[in-house]
PDB file of N, CA and C in Angstrom:
ATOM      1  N   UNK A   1      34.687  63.625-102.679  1.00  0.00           N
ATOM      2  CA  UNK A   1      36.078  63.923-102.443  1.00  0.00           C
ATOM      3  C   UNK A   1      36.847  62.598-102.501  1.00  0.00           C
ATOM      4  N   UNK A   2      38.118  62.385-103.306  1.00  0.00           N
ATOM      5  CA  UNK A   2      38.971  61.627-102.966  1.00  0.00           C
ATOM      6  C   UNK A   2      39.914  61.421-102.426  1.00  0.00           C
ATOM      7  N   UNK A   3      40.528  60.342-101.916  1.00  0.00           N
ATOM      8  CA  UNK A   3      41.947  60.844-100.845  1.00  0.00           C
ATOM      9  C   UNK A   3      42.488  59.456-102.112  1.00  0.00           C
ATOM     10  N   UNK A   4      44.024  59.789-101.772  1.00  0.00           N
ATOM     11  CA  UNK A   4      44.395  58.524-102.715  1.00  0.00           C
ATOM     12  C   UNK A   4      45.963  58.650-101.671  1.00  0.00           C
ATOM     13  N   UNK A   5      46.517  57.445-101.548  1.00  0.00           N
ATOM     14  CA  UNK A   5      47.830  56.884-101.101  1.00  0.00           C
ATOM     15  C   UNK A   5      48.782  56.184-102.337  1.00  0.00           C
ATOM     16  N   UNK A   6      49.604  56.473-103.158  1.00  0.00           N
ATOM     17  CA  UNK A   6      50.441  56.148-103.814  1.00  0.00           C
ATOM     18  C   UNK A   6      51.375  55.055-102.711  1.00  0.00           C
ATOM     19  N   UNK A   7      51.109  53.809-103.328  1.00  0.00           N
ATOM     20  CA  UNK A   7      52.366  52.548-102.711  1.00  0.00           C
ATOM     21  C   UNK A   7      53.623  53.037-103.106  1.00  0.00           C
ATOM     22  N   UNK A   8      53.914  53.669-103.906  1.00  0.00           N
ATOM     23  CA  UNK A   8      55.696  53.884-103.937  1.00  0.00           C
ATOM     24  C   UNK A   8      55.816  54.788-103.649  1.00  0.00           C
ATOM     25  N   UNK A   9      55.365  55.408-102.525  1.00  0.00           N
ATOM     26  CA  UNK A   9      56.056  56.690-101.425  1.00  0.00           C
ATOM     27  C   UNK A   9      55.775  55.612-100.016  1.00  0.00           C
ATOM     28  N   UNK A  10      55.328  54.212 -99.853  1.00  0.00           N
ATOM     29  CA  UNK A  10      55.409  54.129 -98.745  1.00  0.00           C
ATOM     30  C   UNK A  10      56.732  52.910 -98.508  1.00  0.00           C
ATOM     31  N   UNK A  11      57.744  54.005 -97.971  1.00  0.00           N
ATOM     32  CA  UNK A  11      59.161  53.158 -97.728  1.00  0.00           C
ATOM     33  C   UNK A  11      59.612  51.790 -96.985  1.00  0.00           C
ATOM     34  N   UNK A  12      58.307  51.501 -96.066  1.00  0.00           N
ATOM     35  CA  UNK A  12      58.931  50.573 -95.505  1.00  0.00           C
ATOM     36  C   UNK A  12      57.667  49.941 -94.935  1.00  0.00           C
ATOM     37  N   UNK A  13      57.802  48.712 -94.437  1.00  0.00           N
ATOM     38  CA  UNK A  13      56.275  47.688 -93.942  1.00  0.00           C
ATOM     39  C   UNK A  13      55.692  48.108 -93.245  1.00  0.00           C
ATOM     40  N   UNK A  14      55.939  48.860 -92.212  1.00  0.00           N
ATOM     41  CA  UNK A  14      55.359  49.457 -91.164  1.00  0.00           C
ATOM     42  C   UNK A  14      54.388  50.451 -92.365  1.00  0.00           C
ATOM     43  N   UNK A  15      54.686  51.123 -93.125  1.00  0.00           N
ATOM     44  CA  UNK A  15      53.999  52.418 -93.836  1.00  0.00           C
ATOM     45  C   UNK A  15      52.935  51.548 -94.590  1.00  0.00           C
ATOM     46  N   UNK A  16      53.543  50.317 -95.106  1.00  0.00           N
ATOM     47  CA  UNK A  16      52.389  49.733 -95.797  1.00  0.00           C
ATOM     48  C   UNK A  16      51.118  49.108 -95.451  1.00  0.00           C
ATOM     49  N   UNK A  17      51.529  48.417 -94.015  1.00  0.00           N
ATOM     50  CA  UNK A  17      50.280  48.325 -93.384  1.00  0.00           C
ATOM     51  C   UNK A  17      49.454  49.306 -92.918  1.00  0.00           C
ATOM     52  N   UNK A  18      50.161  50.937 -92.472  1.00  0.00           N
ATOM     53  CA  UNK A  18      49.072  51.478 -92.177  1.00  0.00           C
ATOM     54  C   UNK A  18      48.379  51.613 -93.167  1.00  0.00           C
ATOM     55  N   UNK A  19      48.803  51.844 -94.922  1.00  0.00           N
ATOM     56  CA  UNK A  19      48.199  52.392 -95.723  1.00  0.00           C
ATOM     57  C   UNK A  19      46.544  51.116 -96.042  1.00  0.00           C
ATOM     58  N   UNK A  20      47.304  50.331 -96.354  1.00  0.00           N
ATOM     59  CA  UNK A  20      45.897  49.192 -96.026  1.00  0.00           C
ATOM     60  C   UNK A  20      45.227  49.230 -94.931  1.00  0.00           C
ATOM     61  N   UNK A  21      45.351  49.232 -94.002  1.00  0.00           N
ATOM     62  CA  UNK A  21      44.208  49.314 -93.013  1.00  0.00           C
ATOM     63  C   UNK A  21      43.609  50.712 -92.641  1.00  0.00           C
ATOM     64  N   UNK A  22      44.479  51.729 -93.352  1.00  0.00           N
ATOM     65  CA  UNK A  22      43.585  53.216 -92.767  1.00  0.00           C
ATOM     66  C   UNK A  22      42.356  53.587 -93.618  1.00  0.00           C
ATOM     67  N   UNK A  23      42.254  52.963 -95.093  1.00  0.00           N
ATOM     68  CA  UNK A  23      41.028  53.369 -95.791  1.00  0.00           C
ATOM     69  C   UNK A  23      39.492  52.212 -94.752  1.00  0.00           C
ATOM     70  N   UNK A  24      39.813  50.853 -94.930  1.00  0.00           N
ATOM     71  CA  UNK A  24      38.896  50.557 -94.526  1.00  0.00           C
ATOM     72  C   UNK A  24      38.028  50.682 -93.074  1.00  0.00           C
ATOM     73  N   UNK A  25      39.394  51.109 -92.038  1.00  0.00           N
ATOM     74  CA  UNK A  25      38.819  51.541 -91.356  1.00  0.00           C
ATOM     75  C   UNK A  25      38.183  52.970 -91.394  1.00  0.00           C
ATOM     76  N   UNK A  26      38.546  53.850 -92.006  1.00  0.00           N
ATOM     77  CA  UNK A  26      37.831  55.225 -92.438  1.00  0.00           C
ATOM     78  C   UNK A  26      36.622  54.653 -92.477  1.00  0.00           C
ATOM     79  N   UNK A  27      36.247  54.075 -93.228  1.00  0.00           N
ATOM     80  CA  UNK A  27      34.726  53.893 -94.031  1.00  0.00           C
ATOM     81  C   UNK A  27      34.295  52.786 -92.623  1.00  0.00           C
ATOM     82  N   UNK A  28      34.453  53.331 -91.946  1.00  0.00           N
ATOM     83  CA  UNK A  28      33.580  51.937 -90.772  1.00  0.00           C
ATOM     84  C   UNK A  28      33.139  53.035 -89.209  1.00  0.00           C
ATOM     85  N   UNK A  29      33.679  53.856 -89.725  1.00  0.00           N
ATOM     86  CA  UNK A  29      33.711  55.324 -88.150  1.00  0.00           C
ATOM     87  C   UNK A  29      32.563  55.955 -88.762  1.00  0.00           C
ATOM     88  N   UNK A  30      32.062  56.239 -87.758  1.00  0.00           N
ATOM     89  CA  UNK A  30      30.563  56.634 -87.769  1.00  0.00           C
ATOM     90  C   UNK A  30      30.313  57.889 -86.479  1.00  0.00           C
ATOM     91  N   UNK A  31      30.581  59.486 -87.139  1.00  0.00           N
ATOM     92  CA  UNK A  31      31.088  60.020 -86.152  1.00  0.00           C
ATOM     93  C   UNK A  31      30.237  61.634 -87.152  1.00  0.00           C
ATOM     94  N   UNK A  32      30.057  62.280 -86.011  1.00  0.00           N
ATOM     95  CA  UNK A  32      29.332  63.608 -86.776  1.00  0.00           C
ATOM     96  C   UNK A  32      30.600  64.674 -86.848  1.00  0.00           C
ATOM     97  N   UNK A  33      31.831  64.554 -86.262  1.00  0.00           N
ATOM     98  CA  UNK A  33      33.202  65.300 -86.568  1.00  0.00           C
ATOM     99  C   UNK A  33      34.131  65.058 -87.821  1.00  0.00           C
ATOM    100  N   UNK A  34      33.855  63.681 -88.672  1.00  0.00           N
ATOM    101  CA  UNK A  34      34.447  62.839 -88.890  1.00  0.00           C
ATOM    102  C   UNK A  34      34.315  62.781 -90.440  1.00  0.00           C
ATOM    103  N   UNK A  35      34.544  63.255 -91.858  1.00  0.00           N
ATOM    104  CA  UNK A  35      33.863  63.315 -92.835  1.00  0.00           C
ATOM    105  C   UNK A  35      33.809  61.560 -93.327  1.00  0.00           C
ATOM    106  N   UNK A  36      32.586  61.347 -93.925  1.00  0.00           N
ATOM    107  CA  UNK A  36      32.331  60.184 -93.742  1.00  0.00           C
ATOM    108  C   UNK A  36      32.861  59.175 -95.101  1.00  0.00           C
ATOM    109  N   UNK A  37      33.526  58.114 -95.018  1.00  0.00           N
ATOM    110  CA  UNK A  37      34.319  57.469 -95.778  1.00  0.00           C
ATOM    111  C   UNK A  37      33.349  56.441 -96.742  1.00  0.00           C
ATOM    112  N   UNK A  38      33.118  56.641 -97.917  1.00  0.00           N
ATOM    113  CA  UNK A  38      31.861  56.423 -98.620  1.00  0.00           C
ATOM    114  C   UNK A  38      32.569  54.741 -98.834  1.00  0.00           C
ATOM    115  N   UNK A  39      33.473  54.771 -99.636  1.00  0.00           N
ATOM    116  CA  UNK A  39      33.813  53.649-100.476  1.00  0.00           C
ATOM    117  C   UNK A  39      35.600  53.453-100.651  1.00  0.00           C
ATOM    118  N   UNK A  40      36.326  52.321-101.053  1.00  0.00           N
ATOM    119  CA  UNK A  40      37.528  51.986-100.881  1.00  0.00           C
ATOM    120  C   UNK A  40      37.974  51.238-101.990  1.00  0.00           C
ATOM    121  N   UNK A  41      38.752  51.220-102.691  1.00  0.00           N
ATOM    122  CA  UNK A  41      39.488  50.372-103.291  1.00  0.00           C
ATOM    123  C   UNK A  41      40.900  50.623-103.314  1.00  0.00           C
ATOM    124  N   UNK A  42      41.355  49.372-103.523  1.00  0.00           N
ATOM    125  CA  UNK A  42      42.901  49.282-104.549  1.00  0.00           C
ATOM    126  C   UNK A  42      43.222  48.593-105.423  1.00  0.00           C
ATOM    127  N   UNK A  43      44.663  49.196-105.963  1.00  0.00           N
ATOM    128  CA  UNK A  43      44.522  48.888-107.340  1.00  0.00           C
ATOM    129  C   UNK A  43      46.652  48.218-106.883  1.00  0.00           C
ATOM    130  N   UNK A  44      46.924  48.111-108.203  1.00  0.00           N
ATOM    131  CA  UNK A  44      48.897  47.424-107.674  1.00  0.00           C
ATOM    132  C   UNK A  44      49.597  48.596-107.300  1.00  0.00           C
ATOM    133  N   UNK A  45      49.137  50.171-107.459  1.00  0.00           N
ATOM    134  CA  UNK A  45      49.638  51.275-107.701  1.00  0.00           C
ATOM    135  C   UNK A  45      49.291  52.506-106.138  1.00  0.00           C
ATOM    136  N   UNK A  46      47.857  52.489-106.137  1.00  0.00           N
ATOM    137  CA  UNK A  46      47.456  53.165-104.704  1.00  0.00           C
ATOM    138  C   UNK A  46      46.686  52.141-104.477  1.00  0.00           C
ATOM    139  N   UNK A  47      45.849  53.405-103.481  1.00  0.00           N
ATOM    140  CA  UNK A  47      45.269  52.965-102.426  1.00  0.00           C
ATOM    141  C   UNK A  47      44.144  54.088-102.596  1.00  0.00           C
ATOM    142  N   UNK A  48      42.862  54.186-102.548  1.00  0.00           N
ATOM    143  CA  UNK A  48      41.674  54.988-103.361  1.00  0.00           C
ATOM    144  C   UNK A  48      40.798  54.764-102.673  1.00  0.00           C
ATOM    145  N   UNK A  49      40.285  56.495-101.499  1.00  0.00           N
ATOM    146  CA  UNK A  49      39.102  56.420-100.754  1.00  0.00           C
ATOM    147  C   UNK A  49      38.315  57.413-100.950  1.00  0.00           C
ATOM    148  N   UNK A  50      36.727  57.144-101.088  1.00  0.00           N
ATOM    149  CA  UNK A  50      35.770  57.989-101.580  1.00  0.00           C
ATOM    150  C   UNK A  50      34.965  58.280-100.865  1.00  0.00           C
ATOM    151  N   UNK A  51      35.059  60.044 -99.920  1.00  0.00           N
ATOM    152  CA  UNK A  51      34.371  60.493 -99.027  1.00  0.00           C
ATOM    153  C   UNK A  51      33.513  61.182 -99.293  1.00  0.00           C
ATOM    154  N   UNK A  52      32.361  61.456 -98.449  1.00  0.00           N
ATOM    155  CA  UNK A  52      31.018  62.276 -98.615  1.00  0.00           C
ATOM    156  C   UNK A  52      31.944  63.917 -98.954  1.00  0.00           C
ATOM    157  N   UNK A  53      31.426  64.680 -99.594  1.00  0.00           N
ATOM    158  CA  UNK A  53      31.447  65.519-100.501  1.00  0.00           C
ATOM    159  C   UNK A  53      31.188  67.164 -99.252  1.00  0.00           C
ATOM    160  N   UNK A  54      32.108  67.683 -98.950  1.00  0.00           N
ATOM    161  CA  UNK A  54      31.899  68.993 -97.514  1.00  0.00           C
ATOM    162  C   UNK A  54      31.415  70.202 -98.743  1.00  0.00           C
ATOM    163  N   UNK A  55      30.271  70.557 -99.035  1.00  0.00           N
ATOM    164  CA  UNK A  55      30.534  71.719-100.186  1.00  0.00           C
ATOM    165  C   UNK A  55      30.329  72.900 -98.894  1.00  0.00           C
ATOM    166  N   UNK A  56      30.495  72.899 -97.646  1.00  0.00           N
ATOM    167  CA  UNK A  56      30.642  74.465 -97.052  1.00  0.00           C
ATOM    168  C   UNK A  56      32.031  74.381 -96.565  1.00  0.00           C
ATOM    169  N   UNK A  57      32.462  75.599 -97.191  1.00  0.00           N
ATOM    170  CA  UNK A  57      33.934  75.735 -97.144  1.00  0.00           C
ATOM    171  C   UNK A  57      34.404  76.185 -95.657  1.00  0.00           C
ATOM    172  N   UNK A  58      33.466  76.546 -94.766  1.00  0.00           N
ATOM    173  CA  UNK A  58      34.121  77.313 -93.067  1.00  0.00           C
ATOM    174  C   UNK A  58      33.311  75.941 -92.909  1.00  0.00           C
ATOM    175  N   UNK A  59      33.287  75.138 -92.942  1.00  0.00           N
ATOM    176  CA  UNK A  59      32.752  74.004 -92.097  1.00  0.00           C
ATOM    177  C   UNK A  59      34.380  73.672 -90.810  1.00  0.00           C
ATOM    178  N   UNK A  60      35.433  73.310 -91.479  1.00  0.00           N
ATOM    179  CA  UNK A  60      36.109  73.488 -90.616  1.00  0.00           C
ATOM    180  C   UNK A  60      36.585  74.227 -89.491  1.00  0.00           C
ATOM    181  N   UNK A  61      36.448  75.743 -90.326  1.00  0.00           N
ATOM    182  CA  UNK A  61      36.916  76.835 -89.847  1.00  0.00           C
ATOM    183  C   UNK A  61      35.968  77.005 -88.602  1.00  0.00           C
ATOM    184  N   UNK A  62      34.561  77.042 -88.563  1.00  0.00           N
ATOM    185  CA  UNK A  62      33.659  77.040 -87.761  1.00  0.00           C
ATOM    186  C   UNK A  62      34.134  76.281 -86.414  1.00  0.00           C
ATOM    187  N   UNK A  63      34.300  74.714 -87.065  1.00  0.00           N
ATOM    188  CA  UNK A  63      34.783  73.809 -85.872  1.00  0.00           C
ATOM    189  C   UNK A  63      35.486  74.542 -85.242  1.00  0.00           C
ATOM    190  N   UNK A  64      36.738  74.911 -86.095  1.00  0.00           N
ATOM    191  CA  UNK A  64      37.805  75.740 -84.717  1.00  0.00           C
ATOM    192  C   UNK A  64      37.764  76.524 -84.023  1.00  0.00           C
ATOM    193  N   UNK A  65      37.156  77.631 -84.264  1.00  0.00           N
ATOM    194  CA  UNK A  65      36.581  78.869 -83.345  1.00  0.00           C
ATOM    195  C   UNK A  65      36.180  78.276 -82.531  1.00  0.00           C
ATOM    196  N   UNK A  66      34.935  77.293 -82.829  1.00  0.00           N
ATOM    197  CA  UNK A  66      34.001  77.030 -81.511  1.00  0.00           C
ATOM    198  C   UNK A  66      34.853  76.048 -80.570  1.00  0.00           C
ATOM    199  N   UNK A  67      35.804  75.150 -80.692  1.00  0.00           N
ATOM    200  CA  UNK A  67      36.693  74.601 -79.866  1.00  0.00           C
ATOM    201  C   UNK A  67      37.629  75.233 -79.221  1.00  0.00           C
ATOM    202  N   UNK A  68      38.119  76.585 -79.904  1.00  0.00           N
ATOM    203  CA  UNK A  68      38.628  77.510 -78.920  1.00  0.00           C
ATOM    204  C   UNK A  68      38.216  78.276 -78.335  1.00  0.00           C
ATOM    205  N   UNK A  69      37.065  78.773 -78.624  1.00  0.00           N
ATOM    206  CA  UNK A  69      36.359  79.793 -77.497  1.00  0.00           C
ATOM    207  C   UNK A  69      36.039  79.688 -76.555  1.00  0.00           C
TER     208      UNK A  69
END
């Protein structure tokens, strides 16, 4: 799975630092809730993070039931 952050939707400094520091910290959390953040780059344009791959689709859905019941 990829997540990607486009730099020209982030308006102002405050947005830009989170966008740099939220991939690498992704990939450093080590958590069994947490889908796990494989790999990171950027480029002058985004910002490009490569997570472990969920192929069961109620994986979420599951979570929620069982946190509300």
């Amino acid at each position: 799975m990829i997540k990607q952050i486009f730099k020209e939707y982030l308006i102002n400094d405050f947005l830009k630092t989170q966008g740099a520091q939220e991939f690498p910290l992704h990939c450093s959390l080590k958590h069994d809730n947490i889908v796990k953040g494989i790999e990171w780059s950027e480029n002058d344009d985004e910002y490009i993070l490569i997570m472990e791959y969920m192929n069961k689709a109620e994986y979420f859905e599951d979570k929620i039931v069982r946190v509300s019941d």
